[in-house]
N, C-alpha and C. Protein backbone atom coordinates (compact mmCIF):
# COMPACT_ATOMS: atom_id res chain seq x y z
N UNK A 1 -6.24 -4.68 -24.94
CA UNK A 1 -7.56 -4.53 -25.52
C UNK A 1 -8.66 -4.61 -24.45
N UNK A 2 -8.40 -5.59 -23.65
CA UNK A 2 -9.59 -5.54 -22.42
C UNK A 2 -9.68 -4.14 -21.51
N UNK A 3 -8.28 -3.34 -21.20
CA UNK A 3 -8.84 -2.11 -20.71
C UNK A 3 -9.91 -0.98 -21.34
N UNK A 4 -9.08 -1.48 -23.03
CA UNK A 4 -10.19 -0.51 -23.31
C UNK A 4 -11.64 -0.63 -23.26
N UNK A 5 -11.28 -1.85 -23.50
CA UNK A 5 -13.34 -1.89 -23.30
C UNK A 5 -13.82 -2.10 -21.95
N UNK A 6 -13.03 -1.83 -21.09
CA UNK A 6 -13.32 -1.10 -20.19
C UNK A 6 -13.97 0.16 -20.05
N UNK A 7 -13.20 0.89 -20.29
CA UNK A 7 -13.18 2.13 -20.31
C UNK A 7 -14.29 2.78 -21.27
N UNK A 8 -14.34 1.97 -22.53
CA UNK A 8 -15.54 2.01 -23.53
C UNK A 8 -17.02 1.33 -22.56
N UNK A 9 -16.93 0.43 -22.03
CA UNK A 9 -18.39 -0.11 -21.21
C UNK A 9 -18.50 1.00 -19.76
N UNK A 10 -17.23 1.79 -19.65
CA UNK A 10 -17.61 2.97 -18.72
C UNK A 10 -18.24 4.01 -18.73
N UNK A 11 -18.33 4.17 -19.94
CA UNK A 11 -19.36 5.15 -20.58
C UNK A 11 -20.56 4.87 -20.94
N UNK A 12 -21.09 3.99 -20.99
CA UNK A 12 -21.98 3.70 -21.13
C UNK A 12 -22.80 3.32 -19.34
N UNK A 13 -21.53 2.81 -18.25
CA UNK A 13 -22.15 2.44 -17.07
C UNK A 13 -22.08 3.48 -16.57
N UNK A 14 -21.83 4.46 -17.04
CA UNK A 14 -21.79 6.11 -16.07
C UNK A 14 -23.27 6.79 -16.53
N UNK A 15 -23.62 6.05 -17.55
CA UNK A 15 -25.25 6.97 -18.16
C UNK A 15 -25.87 5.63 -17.69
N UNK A 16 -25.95 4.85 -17.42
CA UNK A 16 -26.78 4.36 -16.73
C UNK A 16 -26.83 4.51 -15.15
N UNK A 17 -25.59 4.57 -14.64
CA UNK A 17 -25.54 4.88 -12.88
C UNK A 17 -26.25 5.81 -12.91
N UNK A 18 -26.24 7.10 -13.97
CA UNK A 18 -26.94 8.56 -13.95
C UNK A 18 -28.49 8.07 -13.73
N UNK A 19 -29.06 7.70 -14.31
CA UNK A 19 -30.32 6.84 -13.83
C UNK A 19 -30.79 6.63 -12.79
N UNK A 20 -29.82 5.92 -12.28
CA UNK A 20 -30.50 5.52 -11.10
C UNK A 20 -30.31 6.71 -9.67
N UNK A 21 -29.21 7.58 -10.29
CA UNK A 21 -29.28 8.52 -9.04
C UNK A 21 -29.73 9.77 -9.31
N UNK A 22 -31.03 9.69 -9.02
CA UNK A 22 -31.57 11.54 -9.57
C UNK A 22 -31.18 12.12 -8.85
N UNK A 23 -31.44 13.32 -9.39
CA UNK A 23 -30.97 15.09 -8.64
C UNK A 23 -30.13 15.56 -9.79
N UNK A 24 -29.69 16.97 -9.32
CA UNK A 24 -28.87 17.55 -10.34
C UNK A 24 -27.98 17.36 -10.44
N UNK A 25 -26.92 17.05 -11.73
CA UNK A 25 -25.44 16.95 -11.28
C UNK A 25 -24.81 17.90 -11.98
N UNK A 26 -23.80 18.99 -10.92
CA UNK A 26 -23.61 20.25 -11.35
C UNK A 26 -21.79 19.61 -12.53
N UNK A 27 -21.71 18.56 -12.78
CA UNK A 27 -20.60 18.63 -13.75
C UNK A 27 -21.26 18.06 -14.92
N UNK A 28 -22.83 17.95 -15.03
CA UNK A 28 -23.28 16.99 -16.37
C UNK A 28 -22.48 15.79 -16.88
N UNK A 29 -22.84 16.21 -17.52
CA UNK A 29 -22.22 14.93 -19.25
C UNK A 29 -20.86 14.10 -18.59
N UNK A 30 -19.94 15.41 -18.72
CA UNK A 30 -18.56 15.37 -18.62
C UNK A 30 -18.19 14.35 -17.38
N UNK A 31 -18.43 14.76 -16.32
CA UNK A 31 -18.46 14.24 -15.29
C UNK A 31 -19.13 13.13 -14.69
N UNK A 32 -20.12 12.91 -15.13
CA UNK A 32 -20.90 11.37 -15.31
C UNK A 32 -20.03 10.39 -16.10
N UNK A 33 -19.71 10.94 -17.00
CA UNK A 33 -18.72 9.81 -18.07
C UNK A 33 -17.38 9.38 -17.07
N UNK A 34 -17.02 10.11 -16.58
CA UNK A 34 -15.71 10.08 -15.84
C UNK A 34 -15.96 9.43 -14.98
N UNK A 35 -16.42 9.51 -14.41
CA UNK A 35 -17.18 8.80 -12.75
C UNK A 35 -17.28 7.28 -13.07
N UNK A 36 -18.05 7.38 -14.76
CA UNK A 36 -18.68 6.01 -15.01
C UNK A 36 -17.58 5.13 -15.19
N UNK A 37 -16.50 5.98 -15.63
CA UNK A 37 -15.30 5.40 -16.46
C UNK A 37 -14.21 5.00 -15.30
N UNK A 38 -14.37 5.59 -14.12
CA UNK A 38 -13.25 5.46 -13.02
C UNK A 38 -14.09 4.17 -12.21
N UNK A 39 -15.76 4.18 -11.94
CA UNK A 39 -16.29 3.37 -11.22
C UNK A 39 -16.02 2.00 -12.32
N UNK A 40 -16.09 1.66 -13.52
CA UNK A 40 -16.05 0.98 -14.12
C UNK A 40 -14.28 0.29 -14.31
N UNK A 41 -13.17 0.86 -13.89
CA UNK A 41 -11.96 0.84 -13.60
C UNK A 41 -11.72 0.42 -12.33
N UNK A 42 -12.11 1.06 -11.45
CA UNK A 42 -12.00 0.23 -9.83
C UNK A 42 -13.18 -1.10 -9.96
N UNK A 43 -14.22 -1.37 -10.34
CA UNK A 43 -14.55 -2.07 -10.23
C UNK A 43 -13.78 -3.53 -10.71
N UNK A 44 -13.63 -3.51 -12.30
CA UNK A 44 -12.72 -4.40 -12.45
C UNK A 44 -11.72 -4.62 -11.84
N UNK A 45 -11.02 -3.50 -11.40
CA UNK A 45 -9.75 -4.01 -10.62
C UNK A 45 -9.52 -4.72 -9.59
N UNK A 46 -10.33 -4.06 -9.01
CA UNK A 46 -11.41 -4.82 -7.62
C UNK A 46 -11.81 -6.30 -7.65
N UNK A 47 -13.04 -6.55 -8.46
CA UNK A 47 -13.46 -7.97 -8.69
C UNK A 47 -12.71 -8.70 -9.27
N UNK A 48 -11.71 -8.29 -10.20
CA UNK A 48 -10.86 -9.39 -10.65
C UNK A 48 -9.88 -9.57 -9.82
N UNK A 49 -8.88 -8.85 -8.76
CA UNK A 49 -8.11 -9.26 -7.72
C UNK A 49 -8.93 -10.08 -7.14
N UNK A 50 -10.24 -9.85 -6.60
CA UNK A 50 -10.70 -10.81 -5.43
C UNK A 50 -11.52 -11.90 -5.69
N UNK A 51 -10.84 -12.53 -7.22
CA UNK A 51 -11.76 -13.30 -8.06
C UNK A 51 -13.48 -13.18 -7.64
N UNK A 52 -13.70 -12.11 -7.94
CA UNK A 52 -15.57 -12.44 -8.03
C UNK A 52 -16.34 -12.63 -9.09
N UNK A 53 -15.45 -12.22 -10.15
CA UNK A 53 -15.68 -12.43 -11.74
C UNK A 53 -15.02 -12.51 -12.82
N UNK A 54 -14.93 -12.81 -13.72
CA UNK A 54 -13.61 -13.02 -15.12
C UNK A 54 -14.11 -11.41 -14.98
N UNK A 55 -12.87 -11.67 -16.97
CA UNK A 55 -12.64 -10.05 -17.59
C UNK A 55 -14.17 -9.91 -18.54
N UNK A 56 -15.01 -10.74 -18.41
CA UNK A 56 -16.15 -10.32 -19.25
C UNK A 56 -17.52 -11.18 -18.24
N UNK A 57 -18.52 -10.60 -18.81
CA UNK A 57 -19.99 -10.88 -18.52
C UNK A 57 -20.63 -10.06 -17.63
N UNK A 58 -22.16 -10.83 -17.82
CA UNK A 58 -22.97 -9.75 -16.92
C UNK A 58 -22.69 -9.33 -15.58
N UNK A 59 -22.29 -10.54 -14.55
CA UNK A 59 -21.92 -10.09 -13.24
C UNK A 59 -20.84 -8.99 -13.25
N UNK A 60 -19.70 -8.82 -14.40
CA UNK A 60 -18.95 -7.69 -14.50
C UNK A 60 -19.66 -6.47 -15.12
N UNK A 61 -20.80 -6.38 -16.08
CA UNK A 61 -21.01 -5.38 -16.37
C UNK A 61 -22.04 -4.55 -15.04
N UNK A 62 -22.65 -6.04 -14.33
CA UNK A 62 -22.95 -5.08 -13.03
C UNK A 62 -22.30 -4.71 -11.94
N UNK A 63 -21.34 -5.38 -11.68
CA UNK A 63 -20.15 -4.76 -11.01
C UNK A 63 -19.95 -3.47 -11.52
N UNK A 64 -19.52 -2.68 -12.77
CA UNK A 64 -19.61 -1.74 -13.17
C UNK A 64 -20.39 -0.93 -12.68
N UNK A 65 -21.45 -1.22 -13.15
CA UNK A 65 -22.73 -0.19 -12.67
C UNK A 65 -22.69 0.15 -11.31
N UNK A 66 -22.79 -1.01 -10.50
CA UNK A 66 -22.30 -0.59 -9.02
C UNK A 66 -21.50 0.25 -8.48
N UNK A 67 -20.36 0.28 -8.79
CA UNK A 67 -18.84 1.05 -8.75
C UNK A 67 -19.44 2.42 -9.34
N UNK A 68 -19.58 2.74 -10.48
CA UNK A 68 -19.82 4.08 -10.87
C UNK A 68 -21.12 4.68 -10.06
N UNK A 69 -22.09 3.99 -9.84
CA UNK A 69 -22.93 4.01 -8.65
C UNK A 69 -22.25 4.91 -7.41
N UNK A 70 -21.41 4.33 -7.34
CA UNK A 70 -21.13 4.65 -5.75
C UNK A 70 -20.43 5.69 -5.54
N UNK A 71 -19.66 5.83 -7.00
CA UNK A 71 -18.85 7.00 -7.09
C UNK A 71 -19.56 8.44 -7.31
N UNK A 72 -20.61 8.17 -7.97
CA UNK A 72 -21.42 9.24 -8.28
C UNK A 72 -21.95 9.37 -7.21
N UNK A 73 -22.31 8.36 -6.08
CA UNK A 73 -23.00 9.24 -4.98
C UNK A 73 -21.81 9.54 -3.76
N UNK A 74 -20.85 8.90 -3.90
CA UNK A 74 -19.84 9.75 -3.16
C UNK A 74 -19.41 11.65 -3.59
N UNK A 75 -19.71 11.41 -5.15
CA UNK A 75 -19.16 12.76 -5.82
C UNK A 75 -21.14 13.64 -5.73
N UNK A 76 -21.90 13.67 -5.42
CA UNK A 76 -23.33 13.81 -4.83
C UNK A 76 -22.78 14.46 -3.61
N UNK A 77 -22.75 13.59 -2.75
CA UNK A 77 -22.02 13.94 -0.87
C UNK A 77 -21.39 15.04 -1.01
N UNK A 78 -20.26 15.13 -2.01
CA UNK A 78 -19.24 15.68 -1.28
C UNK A 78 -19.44 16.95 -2.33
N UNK A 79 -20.04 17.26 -3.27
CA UNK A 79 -20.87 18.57 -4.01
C UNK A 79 -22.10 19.22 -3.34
N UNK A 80 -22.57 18.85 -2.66
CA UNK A 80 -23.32 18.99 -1.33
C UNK A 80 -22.79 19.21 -0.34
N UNK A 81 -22.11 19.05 0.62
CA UNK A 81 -21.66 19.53 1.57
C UNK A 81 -21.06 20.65 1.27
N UNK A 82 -19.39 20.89 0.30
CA UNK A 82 -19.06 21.88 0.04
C UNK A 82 -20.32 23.03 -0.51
N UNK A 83 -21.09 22.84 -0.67
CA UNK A 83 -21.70 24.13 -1.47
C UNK A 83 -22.99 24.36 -0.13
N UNK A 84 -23.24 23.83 1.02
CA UNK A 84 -23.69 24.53 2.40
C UNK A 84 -23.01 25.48 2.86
């Protein structure tokens, strides 16, 4: 049950990462959700191996945000370069 709501609070941290990183994103919707949903998946996996947070609360839901953050601007970089 905790992955899923993972995966359910990934969607929601993928429209908020979208926020914070303007510009265009040539996969929309689809691809923001995914991003949000994979950054929100490594993140937990991440902070809970290296105990930085339990399976719930705010420091995890910003961990989230972070992670999909980063992914979206890694997936930014690298939709940019290829298309120079």
């Amino acid at each position: 049950m905790h992955w899923l709501w993972v995966f359910i609070v990934g969607l929601v941290v993928g429209l908020i990462a979208k926020m914070f990183m303007p510009g265009k994103d040539p996969g929309g919707f689809i691809i923001t959700a995914i991003l949000g949903i994979a950054g929100s998946l490594l993140s937990t996996f991440v902070g809970e191996k290296l105990h930085l947070w339990g399976e719930s609360g705010l420091v995890h839901f910003l961990g989230s945000i972070g992670g999909a953050a980063i992914l979206l601007a890694i997936y930014h970089f690298a939709t940019r370069s290829s298309s120079s």
